[in-house]
C-alpha atoms as a PDB file:
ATOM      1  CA  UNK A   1       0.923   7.768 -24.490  1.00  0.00           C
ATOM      2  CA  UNK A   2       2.620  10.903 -25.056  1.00  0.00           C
ATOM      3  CA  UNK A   3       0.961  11.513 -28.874  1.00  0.00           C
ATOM      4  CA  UNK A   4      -2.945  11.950 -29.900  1.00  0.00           C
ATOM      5  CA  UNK A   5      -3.466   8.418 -30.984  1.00  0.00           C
ATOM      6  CA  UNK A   6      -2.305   7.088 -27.338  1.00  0.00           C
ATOM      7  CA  UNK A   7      -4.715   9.391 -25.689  1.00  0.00           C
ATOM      8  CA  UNK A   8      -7.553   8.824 -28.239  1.00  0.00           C
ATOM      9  CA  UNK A   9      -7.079   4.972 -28.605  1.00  0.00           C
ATOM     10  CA  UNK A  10      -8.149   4.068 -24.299  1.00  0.00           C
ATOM     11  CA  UNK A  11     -10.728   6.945 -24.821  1.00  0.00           C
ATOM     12  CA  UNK A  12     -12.398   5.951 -27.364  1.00  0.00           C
ATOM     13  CA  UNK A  13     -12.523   2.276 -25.956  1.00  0.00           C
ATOM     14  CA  UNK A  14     -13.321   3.649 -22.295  1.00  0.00           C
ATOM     15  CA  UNK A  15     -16.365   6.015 -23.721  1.00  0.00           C
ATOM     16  CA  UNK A  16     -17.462   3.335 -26.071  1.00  0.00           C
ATOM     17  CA  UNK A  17     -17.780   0.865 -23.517  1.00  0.00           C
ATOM     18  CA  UNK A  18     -19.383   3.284 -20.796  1.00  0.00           C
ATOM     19  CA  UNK A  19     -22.249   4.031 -23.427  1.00  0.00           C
ATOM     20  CA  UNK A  20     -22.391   0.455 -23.941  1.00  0.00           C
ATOM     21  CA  UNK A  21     -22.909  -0.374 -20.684  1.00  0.00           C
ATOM     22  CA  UNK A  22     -25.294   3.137 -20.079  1.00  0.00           C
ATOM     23  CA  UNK A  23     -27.588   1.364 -23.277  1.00  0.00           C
ATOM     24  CA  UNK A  24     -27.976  -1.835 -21.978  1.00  0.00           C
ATOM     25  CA  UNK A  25     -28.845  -0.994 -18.606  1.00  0.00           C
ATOM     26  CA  UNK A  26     -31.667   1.475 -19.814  1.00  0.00           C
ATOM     27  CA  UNK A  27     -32.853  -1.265 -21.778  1.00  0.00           C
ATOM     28  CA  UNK A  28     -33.159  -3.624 -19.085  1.00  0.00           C
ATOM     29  CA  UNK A  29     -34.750  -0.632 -16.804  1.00  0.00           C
ATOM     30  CA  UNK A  30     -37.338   0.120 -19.676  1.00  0.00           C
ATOM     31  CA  UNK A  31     -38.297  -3.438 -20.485  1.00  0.00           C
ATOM     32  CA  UNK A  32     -39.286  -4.165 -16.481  1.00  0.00           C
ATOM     33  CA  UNK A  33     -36.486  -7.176 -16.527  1.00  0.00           C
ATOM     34  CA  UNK A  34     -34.840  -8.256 -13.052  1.00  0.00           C
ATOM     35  CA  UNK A  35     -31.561  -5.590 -12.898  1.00  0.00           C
ATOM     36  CA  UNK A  36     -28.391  -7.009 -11.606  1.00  0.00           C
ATOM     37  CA  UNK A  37     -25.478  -4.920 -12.337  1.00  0.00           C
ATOM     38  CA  UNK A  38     -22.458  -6.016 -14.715  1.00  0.00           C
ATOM     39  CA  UNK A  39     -19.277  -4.353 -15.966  1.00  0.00           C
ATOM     40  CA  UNK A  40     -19.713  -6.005 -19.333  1.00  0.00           C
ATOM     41  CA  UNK A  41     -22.586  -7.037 -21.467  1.00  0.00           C
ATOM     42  CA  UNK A  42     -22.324  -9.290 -23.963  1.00  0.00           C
ATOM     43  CA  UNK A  43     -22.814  -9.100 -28.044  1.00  0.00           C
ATOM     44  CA  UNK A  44     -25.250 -11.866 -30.136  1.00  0.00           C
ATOM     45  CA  UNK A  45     -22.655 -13.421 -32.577  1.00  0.00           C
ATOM     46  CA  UNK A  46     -24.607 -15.731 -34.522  1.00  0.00           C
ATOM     47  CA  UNK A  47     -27.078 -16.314 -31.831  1.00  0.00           C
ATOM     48  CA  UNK A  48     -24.803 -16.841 -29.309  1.00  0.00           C
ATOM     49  CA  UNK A  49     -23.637 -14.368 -26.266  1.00  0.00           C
ATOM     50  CA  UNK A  50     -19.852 -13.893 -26.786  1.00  0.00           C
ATOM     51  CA  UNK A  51     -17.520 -11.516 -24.355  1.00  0.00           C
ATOM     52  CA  UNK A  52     -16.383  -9.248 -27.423  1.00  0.00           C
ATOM     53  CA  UNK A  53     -16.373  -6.562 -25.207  1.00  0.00           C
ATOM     54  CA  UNK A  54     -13.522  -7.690 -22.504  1.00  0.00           C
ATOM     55  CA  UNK A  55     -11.701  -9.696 -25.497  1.00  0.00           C
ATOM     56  CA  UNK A  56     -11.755  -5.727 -27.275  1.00  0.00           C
ATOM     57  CA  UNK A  57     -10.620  -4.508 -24.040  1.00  0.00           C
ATOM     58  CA  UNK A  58      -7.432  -6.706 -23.689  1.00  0.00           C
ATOM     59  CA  UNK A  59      -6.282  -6.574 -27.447  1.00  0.00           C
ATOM     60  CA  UNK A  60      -6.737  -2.937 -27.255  1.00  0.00           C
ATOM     61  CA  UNK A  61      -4.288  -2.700 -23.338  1.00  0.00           C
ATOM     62  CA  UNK A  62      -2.171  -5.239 -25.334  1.00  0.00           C
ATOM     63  CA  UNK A  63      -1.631  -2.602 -28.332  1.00  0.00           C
ATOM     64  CA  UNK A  64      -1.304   0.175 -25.875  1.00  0.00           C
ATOM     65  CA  UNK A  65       1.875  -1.492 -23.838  1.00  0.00           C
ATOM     66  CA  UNK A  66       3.468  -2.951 -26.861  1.00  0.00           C
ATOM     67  CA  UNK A  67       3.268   0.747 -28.426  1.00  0.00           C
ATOM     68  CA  UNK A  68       4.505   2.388 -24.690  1.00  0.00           C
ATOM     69  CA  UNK A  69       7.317  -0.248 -24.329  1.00  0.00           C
ATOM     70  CA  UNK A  70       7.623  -1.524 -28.332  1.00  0.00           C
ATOM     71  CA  UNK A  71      11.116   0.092 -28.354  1.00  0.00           C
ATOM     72  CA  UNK A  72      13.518  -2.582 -26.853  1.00  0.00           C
ATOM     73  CA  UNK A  73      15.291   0.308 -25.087  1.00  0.00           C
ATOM     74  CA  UNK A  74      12.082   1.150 -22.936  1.00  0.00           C
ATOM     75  CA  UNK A  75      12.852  -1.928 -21.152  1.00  0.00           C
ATOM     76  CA  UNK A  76      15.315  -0.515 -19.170  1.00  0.00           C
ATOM     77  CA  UNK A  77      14.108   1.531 -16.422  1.00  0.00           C
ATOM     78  CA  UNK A  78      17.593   2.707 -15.343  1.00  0.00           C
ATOM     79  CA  UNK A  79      20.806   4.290 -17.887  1.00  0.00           C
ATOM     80  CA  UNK A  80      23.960   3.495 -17.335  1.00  0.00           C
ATOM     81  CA  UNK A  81      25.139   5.563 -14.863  1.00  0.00           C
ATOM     82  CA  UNK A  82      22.148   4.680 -12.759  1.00  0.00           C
ATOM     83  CA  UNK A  83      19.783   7.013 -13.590  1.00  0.00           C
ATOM     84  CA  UNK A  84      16.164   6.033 -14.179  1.00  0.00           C
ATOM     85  CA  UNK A  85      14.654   6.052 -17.491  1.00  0.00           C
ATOM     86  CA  UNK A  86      11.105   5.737 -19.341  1.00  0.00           C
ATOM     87  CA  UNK A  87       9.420   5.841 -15.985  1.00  0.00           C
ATOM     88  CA  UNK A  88       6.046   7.843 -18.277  1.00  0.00           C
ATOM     89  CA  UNK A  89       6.331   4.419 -20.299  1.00  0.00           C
ATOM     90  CA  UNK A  90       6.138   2.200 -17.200  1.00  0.00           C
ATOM     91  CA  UNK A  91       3.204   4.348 -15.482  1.00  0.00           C
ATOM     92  CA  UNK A  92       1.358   3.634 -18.686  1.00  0.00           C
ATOM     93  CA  UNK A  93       2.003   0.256 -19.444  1.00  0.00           C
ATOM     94  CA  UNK A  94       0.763  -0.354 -15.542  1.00  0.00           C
ATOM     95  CA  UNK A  95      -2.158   1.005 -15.841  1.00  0.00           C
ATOM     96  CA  UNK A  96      -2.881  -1.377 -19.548  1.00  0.00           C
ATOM     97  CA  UNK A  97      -1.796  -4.165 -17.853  1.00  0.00           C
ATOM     98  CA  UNK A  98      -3.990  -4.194 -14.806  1.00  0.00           C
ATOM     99  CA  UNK A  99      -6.964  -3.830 -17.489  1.00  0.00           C
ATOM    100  CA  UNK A 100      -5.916  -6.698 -19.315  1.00  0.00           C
ATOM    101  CA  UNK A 101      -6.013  -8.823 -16.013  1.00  0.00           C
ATOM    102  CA  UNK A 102      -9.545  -7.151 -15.375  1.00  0.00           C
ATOM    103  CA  UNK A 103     -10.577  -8.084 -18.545  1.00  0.00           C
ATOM    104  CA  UNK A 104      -9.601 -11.487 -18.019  1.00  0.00           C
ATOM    105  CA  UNK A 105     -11.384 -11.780 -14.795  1.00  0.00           C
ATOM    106  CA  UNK A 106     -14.849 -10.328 -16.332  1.00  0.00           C
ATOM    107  CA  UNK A 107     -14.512 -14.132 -18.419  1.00  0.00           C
ATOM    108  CA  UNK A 108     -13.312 -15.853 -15.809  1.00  0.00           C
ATOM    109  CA  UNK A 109     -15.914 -14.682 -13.772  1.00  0.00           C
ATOM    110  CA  UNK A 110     -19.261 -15.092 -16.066  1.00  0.00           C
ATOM    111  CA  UNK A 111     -17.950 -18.833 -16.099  1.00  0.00           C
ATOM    112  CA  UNK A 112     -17.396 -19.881 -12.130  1.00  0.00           C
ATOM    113  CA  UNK A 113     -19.739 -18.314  -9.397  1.00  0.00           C
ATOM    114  CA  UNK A 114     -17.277 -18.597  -7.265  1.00  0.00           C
ATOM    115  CA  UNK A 115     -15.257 -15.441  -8.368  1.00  0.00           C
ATOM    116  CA  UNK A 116     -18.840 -13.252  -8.072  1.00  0.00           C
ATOM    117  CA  UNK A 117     -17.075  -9.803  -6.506  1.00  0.00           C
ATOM    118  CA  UNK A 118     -13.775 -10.206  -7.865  1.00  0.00           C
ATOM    119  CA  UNK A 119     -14.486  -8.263 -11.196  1.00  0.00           C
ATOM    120  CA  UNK A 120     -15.503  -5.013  -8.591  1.00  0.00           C
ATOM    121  CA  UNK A 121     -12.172  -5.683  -6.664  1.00  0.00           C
ATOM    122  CA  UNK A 122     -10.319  -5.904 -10.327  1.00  0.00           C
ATOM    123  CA  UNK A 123     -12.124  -2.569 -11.135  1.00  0.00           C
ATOM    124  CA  UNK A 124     -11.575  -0.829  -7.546  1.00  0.00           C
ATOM    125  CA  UNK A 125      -7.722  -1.640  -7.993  1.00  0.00           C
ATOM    126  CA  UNK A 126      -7.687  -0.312 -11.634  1.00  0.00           C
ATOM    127  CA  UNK A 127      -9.078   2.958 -11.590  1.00  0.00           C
ATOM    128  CA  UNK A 128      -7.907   3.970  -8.263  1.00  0.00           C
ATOM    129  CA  UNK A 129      -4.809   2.513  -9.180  1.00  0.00           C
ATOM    130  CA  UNK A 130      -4.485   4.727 -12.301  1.00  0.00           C
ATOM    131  CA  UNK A 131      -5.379   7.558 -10.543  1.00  0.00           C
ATOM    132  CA  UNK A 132      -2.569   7.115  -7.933  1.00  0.00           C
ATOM    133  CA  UNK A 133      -0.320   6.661 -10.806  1.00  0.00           C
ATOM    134  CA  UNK A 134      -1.062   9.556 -12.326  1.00  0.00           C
ATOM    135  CA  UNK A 135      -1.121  11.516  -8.894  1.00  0.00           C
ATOM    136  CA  UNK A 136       2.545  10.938  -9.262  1.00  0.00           C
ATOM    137  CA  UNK A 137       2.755  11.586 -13.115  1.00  0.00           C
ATOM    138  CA  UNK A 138       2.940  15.448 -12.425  1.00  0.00           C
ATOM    139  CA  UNK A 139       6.178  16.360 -11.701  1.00  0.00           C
ATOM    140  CA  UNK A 140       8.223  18.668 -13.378  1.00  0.00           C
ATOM    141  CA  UNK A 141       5.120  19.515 -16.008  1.00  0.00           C
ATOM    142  CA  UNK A 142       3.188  23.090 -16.751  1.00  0.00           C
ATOM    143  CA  UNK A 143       0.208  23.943 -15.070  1.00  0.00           C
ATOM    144  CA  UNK A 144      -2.139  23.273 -17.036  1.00  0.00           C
ATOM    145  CA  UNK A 145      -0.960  20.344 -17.422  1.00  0.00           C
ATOM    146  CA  UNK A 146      -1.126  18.959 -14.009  1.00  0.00           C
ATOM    147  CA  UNK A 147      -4.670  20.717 -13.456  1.00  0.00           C
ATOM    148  CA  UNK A 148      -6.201  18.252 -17.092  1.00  0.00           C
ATOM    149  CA  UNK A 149      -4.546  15.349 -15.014  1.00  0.00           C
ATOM    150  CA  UNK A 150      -5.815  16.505 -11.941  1.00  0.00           C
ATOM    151  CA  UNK A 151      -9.066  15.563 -13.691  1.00  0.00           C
ATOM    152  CA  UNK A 152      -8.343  12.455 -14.666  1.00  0.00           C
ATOM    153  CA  UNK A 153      -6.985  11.660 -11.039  1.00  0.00           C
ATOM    154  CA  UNK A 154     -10.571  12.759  -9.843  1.00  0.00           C
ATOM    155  CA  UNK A 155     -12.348  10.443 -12.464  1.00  0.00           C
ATOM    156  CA  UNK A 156     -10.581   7.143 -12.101  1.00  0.00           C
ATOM    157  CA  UNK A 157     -10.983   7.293  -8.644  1.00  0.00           C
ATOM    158  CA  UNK A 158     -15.082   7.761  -8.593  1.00  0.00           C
ATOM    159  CA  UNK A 159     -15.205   5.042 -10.784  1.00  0.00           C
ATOM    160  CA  UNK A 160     -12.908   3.174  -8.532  1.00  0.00           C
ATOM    161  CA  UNK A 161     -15.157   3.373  -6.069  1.00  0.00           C
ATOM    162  CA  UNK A 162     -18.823   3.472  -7.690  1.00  0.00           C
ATOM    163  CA  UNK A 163     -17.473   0.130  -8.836  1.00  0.00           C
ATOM    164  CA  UNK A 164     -17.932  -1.219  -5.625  1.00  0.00           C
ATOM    165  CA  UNK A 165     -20.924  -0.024  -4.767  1.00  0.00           C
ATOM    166  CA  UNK A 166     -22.207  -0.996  -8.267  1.00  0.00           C
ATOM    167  CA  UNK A 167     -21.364  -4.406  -7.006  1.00  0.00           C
ATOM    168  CA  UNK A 168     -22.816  -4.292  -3.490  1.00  0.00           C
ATOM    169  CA  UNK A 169     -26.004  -2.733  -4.445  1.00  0.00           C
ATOM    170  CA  UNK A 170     -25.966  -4.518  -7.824  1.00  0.00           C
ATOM    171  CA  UNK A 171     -29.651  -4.487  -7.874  1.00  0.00           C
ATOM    172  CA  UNK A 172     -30.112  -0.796  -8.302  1.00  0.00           C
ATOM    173  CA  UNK A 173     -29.903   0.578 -11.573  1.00  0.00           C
ATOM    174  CA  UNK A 174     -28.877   4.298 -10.740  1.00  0.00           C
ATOM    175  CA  UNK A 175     -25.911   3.445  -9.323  1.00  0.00           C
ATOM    176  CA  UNK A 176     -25.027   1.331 -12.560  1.00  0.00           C
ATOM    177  CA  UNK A 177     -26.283   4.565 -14.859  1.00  0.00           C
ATOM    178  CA  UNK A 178     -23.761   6.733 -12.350  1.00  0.00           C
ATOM    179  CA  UNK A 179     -20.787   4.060 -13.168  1.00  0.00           C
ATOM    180  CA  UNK A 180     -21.579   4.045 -16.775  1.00  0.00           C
ATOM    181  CA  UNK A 181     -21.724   8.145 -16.494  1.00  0.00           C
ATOM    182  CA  UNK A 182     -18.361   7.904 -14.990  1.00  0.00           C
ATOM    183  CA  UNK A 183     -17.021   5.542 -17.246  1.00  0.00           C
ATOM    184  CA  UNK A 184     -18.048   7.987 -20.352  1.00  0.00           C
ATOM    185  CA  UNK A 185     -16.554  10.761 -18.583  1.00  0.00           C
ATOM    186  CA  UNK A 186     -13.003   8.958 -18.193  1.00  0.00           C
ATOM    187  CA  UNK A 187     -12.566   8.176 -21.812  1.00  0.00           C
ATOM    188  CA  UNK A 188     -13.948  11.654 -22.293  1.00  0.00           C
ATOM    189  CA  UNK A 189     -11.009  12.812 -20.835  1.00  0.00           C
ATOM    190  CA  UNK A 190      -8.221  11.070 -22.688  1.00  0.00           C
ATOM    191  CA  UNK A 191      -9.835  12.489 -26.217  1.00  0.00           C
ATOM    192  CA  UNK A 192     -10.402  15.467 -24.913  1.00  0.00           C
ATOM    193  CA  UNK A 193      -6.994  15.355 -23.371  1.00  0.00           C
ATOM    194  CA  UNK A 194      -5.384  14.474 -26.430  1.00  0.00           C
ATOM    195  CA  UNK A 195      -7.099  17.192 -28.631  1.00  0.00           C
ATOM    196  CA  UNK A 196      -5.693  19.764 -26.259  1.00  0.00           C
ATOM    197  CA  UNK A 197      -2.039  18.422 -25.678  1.00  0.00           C
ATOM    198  CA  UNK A 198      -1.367  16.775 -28.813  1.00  0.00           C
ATOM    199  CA  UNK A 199      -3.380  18.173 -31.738  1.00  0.00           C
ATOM    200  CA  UNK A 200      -3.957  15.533 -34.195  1.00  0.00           C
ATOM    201  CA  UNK A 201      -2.404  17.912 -37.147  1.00  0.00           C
ATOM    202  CA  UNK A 202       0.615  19.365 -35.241  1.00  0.00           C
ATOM    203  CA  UNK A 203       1.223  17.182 -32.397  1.00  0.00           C
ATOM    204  CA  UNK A 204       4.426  19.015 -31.407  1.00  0.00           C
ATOM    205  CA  UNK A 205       2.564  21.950 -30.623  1.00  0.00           C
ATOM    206  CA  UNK A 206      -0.218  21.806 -27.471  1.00  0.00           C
ATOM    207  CA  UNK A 207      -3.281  23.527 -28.657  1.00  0.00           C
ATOM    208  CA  UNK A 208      -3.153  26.445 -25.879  1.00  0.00           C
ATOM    209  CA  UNK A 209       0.289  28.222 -23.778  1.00  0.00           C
ATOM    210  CA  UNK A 210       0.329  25.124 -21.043  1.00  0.00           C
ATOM    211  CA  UNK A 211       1.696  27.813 -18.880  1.00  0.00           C
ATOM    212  CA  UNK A 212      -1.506  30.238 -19.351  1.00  0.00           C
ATOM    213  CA  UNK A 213      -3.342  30.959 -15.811  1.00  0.00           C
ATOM    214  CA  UNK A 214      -6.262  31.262 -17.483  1.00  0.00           C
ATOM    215  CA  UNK A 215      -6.614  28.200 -19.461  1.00  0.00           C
ATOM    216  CA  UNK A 216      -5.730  26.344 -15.842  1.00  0.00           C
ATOM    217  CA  UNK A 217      -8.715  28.123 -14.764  1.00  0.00           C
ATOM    218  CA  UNK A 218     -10.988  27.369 -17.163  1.00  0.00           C
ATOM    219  CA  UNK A 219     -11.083  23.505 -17.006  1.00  0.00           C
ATOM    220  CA  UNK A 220     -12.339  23.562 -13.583  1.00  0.00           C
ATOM    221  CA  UNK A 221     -15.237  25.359 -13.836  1.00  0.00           C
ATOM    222  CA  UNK A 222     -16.336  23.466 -17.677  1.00  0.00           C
ATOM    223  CA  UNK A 223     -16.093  20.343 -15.524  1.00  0.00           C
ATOM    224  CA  UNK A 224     -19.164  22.055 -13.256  1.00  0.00           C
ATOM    225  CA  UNK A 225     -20.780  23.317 -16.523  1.00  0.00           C
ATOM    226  CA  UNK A 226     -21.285  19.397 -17.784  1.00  0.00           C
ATOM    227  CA  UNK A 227     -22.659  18.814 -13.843  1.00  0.00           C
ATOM    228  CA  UNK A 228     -25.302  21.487 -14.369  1.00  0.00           C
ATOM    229  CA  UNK A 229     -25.939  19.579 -17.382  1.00  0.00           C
ATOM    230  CA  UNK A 230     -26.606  16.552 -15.326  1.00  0.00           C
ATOM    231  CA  UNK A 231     -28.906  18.005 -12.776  1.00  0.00           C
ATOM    232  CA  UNK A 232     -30.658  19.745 -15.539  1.00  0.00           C
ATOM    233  CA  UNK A 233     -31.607  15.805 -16.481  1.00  0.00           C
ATOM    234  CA  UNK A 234     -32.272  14.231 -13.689  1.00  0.00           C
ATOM    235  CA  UNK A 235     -35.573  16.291 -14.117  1.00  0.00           C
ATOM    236  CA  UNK A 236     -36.457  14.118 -16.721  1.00  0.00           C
ATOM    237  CA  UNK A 237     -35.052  10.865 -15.107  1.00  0.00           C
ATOM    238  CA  UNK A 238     -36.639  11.296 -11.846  1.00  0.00           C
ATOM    239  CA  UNK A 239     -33.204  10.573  -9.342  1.00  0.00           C
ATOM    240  CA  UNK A 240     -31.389  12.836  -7.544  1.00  0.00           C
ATOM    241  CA  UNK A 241     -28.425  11.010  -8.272  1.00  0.00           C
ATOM    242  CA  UNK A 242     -27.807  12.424 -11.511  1.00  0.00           C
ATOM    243  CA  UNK A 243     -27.016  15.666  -9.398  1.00  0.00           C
ATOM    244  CA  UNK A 244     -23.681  15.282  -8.897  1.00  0.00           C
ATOM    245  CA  UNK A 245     -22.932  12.926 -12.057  1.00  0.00           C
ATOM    246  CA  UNK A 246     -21.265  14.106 -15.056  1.00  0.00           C
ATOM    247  CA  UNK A 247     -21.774  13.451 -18.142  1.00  0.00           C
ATOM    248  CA  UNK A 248     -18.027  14.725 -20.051  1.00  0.00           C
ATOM    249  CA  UNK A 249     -15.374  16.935 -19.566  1.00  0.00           C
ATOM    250  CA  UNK A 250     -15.291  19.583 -22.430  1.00  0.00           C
ATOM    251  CA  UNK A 251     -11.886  21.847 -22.299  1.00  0.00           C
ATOM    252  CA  UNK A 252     -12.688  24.998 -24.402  1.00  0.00           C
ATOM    253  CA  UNK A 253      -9.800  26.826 -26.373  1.00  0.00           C
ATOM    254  CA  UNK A 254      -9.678  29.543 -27.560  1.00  0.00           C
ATOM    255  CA  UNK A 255      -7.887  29.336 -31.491  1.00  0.00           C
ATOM    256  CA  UNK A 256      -6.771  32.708 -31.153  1.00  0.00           C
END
């Protein structure tokens, strides 16, 4: 994942599928149909309601671990004199895989009844997994750095857990917008995440000095500035929710 195209490849697929899911639920809301929350909705092919959107999800994990482990050396997670190697690789290919198996539980689960609540447990285990793995992604890295995956760490694990409450209180629509928000704000992060680290034109060189006080500073507060943005909506949406939801994560850089 260490290159533009790993960071913008999950975000784009993350953010697509959070505004996906955002759509369809306003639809339902605006068109006075019964509201029971899903993590995927499905696509008319040819008149018939296909999962293209968890079969897109597991090609895409599939692509990401063979490109973090493609190289038959990555296998190894230990040199030999012991030392342990491509641990970023292995973090990576962790968090893919436990999508994939996610993925295949959102089919599974439209099928049988009797799985109802696993896809929330799949989801829970996921994002708060990835954000425990990259809790313990930081060491040894610049400051800035750790603060952009700081903010990942704080994303995966809301969604983590607005997944289960999506699930318990699946007949309320606000908490679906919220996981849908959250959703959008994760994939947010690994395009906005690449832009910054790994420019797409000079990937070799990180957009700002990763060692810069200031620039560590500045992504916290234009985290609050897309929650202002929020609250300034929820005027128009009528919920208090929206308070505390938001919407992206923009990192602003300076080109000088």
């Amino acid at each position: 994942m260490g290159a533009f195209l790993g960071h913008a490849l999950p975000g784009a697929v993350f953010y697509l599928t959070g505004f996906w899911s955002l759509v369809n639920v306003l639809r339902i809301v605006v068109t006075g149909a019964p509201f029971l929350h899903r993590f995927w909705y499905p696509i008319d092919v040819r008149l018939t309601k296909k999962p293209v959107e968890p079969i897109i999800k597991i090609f895409v994990c599939i692509i990401g671990v063979l490109i973090e482990m493609g190289h038959s050396a990555r296998w190894h997670i230990h040199d030999q004199a012991g030392n342990f190697i491509n641990m970023n690789d292995l973090q990576h290919s962790t968090m893919y895989i436990a999508f994939i198996i996610a993925s295949f539980v959102d089919i599974l689960s439209e099928k049988s009844s009797k799985l109802h609540g696993l896809d929330a447990f799949c989801y829970f285990v996921c994002f708060t997994g990835e954000a425990f793995l990259f809790y313990f992604h930081l060491h040894g890295r610049e400051m800035v750095d750790v603060q952009i995956h700081l903010c990942l760490v704080v994303a995966s694990a809301m969604c983590g857990f607005i997944a289960v409450v999506a699930r318990w209180k699946s007949s309320y629509p606000i908490i679906s917008i919220t996981y849908s928000l959250f959703v959008m704000l994760h994939g947010t992060w690994f395009l906005q995440a690449g832009f910054l680290m790994y420019p797409p034109f000079h990937e070799d060189t990180p957009a700002v000095n990763l060692m810069d006080p200031g620039a560590m500073i500045l992504i916290t507060p234009s985290v609050k500035q897309q929650k202002h943005y929020v609250k300034h909506q929820k005027s128009e949406l009528g919920s208090p929710m929206y308070k505390t939801v938001p919407s992206s994560v923009h990192f602003y850089v300076d080109s000088d």
